[in-house]
Protein backbone atom coordinates (compact mmCIF):
# COMPACT_ATOMS: atom_id res chain seq x y z
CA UNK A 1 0.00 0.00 0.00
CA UNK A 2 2.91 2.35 0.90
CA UNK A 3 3.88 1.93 -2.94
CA UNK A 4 1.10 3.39 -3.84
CA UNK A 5 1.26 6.49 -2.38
CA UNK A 6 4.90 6.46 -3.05
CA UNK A 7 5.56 7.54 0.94
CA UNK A 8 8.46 7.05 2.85
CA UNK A 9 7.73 5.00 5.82
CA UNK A 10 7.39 8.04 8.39
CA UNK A 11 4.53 9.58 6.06
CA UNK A 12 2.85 6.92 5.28
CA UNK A 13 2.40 6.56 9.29
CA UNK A 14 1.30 9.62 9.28
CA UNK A 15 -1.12 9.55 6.63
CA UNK A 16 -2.18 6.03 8.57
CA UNK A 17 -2.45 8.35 11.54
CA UNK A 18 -4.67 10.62 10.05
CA UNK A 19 -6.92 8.49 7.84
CA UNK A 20 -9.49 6.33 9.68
CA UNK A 21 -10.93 5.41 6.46
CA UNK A 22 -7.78 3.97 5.00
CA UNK A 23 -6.67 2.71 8.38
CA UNK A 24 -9.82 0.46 8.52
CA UNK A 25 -9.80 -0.58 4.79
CA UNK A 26 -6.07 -2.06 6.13
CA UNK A 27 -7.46 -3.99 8.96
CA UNK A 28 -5.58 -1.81 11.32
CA UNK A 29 -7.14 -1.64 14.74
CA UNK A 30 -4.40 0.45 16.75
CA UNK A 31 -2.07 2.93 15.44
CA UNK A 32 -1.97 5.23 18.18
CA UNK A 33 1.09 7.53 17.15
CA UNK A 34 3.97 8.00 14.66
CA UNK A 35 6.28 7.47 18.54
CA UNK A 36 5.18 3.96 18.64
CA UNK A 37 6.60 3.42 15.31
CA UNK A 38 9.59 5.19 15.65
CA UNK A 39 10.21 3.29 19.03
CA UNK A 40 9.55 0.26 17.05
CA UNK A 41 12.02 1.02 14.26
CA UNK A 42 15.27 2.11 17.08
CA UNK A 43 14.62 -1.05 18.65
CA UNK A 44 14.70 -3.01 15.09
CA UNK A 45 18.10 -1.12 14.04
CA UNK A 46 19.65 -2.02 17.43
CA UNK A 47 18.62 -5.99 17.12
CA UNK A 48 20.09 -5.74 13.62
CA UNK A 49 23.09 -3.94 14.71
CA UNK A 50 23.98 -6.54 17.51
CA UNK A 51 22.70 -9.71 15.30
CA UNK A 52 25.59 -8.53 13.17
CA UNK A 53 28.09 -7.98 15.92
CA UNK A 54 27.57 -11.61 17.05
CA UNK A 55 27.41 -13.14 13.88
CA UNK A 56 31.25 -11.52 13.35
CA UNK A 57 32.29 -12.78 16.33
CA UNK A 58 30.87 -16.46 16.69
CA UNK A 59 30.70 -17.09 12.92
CA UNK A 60 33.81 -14.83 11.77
CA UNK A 61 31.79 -13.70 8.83
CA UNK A 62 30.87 -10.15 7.37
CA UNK A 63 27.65 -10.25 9.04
């Protein structure tokens, strides 16, 4: 859906945010801010970040 509107992810939370028709033709009960997403994506680029870091040290790879 986000390709359609050609969004980056942060405005197509937005527009999420601020559409309760679209929001409900997605099935999506909850989207209570754009924080919970950004919260959402720190934590996701810190589990990549240390998935990497282990996989260099246990593995000896690139990541």
């Amino acid at each position: 859906m986000r390709a359609l509107y050609r969004d980056a992810p942060v405005s197509f939370y937005e527009r999420l945010a601020l559409n309760d028709d679209l929001r409900e033709a997605l099935g999506l009960k909850y989207l209570d801010a754009l924080d919970g997403y950004e919260e959402y994506n720190r934590k996701r680029k810190k589990l990549k970040h240390h998935s990497r870091k282990i996989s260099k040290r246990n593995l000896k790879t690139d990541g």
